[in-house]
Protein backbone atom coordinates (compact mmCIF):
# COMPACT_ATOMS: atom_id res chain seq x y z
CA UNK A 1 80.20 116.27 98.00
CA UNK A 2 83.54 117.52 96.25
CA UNK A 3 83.55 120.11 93.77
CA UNK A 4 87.57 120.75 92.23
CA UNK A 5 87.89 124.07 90.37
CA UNK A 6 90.58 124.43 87.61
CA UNK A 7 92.96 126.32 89.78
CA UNK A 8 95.92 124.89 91.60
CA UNK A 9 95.45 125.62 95.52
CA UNK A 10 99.65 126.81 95.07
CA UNK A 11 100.52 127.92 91.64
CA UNK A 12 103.20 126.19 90.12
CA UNK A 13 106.30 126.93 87.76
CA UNK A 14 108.80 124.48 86.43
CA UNK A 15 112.02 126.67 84.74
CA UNK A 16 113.90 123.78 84.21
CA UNK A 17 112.43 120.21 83.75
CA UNK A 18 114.25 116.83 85.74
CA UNK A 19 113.03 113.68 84.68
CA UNK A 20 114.70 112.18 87.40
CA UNK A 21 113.64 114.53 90.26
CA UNK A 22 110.33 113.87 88.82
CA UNK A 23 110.51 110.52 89.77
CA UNK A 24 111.63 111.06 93.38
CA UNK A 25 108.62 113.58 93.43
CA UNK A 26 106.70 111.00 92.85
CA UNK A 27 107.22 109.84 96.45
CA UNK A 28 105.11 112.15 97.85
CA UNK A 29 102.30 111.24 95.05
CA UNK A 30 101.46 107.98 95.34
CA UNK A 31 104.38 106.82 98.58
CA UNK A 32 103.72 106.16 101.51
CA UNK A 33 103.94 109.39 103.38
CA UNK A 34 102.61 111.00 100.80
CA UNK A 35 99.38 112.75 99.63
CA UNK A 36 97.31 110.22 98.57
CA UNK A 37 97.45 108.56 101.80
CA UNK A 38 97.09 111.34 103.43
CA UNK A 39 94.29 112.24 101.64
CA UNK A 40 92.28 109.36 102.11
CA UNK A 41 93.48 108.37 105.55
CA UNK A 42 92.30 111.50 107.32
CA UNK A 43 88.98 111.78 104.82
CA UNK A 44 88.63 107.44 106.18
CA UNK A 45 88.94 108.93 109.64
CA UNK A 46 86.30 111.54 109.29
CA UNK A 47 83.67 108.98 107.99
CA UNK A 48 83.96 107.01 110.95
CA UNK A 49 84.17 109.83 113.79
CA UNK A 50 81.17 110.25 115.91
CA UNK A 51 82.87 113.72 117.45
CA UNK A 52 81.59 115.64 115.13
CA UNK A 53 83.55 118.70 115.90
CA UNK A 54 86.66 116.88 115.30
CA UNK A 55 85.33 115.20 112.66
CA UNK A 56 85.12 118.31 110.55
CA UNK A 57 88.22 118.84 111.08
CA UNK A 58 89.44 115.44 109.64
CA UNK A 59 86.95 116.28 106.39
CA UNK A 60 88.58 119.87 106.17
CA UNK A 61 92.54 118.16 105.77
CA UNK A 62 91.53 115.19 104.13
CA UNK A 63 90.06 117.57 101.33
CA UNK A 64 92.83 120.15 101.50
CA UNK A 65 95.32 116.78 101.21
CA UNK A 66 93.59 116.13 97.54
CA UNK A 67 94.35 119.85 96.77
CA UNK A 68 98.04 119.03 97.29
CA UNK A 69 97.78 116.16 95.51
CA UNK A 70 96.43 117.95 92.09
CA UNK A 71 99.51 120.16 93.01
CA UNK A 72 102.66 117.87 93.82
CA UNK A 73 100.56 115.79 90.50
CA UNK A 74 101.14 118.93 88.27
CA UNK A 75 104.89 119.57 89.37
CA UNK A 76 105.66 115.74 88.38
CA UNK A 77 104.47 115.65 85.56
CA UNK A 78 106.25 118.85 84.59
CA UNK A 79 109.28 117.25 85.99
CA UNK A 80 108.75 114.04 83.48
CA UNK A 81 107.34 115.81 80.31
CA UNK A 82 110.73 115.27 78.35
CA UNK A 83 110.33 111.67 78.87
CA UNK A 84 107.64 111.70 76.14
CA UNK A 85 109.97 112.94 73.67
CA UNK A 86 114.02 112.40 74.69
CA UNK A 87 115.54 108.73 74.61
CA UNK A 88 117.90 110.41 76.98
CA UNK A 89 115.27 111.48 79.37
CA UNK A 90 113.28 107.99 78.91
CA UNK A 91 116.44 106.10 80.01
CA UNK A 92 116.15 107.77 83.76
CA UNK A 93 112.98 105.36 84.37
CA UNK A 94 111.60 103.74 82.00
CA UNK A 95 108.62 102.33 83.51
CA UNK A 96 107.08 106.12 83.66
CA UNK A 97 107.98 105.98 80.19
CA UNK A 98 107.67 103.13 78.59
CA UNK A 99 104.21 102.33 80.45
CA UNK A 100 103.24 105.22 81.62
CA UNK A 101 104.22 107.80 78.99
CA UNK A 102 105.91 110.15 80.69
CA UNK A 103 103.43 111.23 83.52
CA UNK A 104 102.42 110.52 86.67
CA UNK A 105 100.81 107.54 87.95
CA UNK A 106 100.21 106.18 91.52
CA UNK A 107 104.37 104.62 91.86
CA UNK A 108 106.48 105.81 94.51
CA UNK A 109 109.96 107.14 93.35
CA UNK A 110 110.97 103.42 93.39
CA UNK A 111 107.88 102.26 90.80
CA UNK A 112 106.25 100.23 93.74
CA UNK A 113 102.24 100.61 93.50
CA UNK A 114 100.14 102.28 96.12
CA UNK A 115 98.29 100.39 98.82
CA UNK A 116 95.87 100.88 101.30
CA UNK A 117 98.58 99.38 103.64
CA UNK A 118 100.18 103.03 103.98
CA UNK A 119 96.53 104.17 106.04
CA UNK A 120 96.68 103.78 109.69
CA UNK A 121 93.17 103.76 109.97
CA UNK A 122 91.79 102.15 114.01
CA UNK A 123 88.04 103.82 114.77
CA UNK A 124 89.80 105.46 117.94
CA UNK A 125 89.81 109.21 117.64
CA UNK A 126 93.06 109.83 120.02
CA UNK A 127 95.19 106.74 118.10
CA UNK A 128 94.34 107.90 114.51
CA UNK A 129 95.14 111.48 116.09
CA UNK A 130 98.41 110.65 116.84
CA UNK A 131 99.11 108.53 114.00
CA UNK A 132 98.22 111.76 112.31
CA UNK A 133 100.77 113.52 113.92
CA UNK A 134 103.45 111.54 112.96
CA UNK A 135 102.42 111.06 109.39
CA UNK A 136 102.60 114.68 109.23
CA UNK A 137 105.97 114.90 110.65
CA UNK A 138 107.30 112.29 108.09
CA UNK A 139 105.60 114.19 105.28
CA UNK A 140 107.92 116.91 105.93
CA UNK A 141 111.21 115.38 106.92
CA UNK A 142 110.23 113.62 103.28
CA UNK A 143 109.73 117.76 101.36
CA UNK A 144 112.65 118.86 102.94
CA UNK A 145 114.79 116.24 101.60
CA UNK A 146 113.06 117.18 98.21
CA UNK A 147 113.97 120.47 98.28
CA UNK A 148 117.65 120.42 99.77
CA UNK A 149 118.16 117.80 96.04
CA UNK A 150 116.06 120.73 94.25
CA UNK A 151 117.97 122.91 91.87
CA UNK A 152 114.89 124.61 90.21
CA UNK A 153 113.08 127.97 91.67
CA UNK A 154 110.05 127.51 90.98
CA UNK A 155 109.69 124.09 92.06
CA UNK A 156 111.32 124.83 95.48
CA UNK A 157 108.71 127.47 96.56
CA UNK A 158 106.01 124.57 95.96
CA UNK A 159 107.24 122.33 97.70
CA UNK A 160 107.90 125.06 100.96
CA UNK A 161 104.65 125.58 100.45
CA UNK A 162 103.48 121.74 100.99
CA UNK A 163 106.15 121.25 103.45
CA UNK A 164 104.94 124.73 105.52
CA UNK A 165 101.03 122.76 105.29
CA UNK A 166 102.47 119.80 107.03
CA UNK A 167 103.31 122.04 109.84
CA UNK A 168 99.99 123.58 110.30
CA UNK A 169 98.80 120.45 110.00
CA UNK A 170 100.46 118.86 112.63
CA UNK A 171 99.45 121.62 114.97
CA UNK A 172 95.79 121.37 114.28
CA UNK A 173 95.91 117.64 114.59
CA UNK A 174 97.90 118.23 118.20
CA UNK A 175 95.22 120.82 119.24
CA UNK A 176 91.87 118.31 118.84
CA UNK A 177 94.17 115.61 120.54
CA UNK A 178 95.26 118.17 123.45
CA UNK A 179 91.41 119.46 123.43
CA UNK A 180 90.03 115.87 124.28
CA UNK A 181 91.46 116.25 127.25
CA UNK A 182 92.58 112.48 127.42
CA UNK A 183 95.79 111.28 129.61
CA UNK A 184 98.11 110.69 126.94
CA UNK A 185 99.16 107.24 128.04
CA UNK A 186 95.48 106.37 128.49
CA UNK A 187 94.66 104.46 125.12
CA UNK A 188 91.25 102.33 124.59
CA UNK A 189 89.51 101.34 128.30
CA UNK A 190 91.08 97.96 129.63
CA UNK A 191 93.87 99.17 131.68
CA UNK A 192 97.54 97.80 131.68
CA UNK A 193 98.96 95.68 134.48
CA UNK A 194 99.74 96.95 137.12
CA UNK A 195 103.23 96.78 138.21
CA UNK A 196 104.38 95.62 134.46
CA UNK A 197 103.41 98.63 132.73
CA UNK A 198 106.03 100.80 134.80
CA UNK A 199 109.27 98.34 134.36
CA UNK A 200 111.95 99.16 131.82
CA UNK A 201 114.03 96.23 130.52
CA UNK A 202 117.40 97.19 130.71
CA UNK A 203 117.84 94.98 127.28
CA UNK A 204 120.52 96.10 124.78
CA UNK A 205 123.55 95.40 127.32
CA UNK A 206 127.69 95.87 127.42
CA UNK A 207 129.17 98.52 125.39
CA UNK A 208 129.61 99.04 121.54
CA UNK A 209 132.05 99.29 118.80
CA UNK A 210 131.33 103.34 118.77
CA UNK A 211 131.26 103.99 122.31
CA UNK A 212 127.68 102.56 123.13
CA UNK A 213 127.15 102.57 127.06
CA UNK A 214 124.00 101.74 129.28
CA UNK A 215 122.49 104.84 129.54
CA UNK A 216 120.00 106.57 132.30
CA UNK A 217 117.62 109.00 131.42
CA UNK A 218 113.92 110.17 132.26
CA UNK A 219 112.72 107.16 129.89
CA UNK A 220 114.07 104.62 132.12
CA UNK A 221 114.63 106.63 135.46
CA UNK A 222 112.54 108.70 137.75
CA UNK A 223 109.07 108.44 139.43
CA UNK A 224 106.97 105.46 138.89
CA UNK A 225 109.86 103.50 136.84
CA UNK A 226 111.53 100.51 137.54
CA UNK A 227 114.50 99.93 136.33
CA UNK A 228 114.90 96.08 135.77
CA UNK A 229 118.80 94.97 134.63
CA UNK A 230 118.73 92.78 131.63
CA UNK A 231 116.38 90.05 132.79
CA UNK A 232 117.10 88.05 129.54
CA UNK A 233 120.80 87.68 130.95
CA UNK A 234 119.76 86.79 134.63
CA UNK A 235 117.54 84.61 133.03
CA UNK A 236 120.33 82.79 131.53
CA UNK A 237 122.51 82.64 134.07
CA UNK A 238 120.14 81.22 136.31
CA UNK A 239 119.24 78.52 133.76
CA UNK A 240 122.64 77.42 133.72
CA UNK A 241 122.94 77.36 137.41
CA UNK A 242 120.16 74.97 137.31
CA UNK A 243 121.50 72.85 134.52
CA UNK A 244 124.85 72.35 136.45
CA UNK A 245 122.65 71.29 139.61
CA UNK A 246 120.94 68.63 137.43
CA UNK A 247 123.89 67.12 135.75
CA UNK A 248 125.76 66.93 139.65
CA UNK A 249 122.51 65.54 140.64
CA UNK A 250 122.71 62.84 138.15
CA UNK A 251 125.98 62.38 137.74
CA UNK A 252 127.47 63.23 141.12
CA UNK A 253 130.12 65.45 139.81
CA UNK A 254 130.37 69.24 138.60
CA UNK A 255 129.60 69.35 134.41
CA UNK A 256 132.80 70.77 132.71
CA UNK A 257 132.52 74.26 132.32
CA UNK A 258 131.09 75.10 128.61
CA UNK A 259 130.14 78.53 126.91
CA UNK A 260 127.70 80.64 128.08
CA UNK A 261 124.38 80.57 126.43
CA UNK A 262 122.34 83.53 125.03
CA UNK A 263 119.10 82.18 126.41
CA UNK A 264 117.31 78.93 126.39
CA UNK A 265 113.92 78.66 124.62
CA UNK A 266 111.27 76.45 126.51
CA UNK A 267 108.59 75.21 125.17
């Protein structure tokens, strides 16, 4: 059951509208780190978890996420008001108001629609957890960004509000995960491969036009990890090695020498 009362969860003030930072504030209304999805991805979440205790949790965001919805909504359409009146203002996107008449609709800042594609939505509590996580993490990379292009007051205290939520957030949703008590590289129940799962591919090779080296570093070093040197490239050296032997083999003479090869695709 929802019940929404008439009063924004974060009261807002707009001093001095921006049609055009209305319509990057749109991003976080109907984008794809924004509240919407958020909204409905952790609510989606919390219909489908059997762990009850955590799946309060899930209901309690989700519904908060709608509340910041009604509020980043509100500061838009603020934002885009003069676009129902000023040629001037209309000419900064006239989709909103040409077709939309100057308010908010479910666009991201570029006028693409919304779509269920933005929910990462998989039935197993620890993945949707930490795809929780990060979605939080991009929400607020996303309201900083608004708020360092934010010349207005009023408008930047909302949206350190919604960017401070995002935070607490992302600790809650760290908590439940931390609070299963589940190895964190333990996801779903058929194990890996033994052997395969603990060799890094020493893949992106040589060094760069800005200084790029092969690197070593606990991700590729260290207990448990073996460090395998770009078996793409030994790969293809071998494969040559056994093309020359053919070719002598047929031939009875050495192939002239020709340009190395990336890799060879078999079928």
């Amino acid at each position: 059951m929802y019940h929404h009362v008439k009063k924004l969860m974060y009261t807002v003030h707009v001093d001095h509208a921006d049609p055009s930072f209305g319509n990057m504030l749109l991003e976080q209304f109907g984008g794809a780190n924004g509240e919407l999805a958020a909204a409905l991805q952790y609510s989606i979440q919390g219909l489908n978890c059997e762990d009850l205790d955590r799946k309060d949790m899930l209901m309690d965001i989700g519904t908060e996420e709608l509340s910041h919805l009604e509020i980043i909504g509100t500061l838009a359409r603020m934002h885009l008001k003069p676009m129902k009146t000023s040629r001037r203002a209309a000419e900064s996107d006239p989709l909103i108001a040409i077709a939309g008449g100057g308010g908010v609709s479910l666009n991201n800042s570029m006028g693409n629609p919304w779509t269920a594609d933005y929910l990462k939505i998989t039935g197993e509590l620890d993945v949707d957890l930490r795809s929780n996580i990060a979605a939080e993490a991009r929400a607020k990379i996303v309201y900083e960004r608004l708020i360092n292009f934010c010349d207005d007051a009023g408008t930047k205290d909302a949206l350190q509000f919604l960017m401070t939520r995002e935070i607490t957030h992302l600790k809650a949703f760290t908590a439940a995960l931390d609070s299963m008590g589940k190895d964190p590289f333990t996801i779903g129940n058929i194990p890996p491969t033994p052997g395969v799962v603990d060799q890094y591919f020493n893949d992106s090779t040589g060094q760069g036009d800005q200084g790029e080296i092969d690197v070593r570093g606990p991700w590729n070093e260290g207990s448990g990890i073996r460090y395998v040197e770009a078996p793409m490239k030994m790969e293809a050296q071998v494969t040559q090695e056994e093309v020359s032997r053919e070719i002598k083999r047929a031939t009875g003479k050495a192939p002239e020498p020709t340009a190395p090869r990336s890799k060879r695709f078999r079928r």
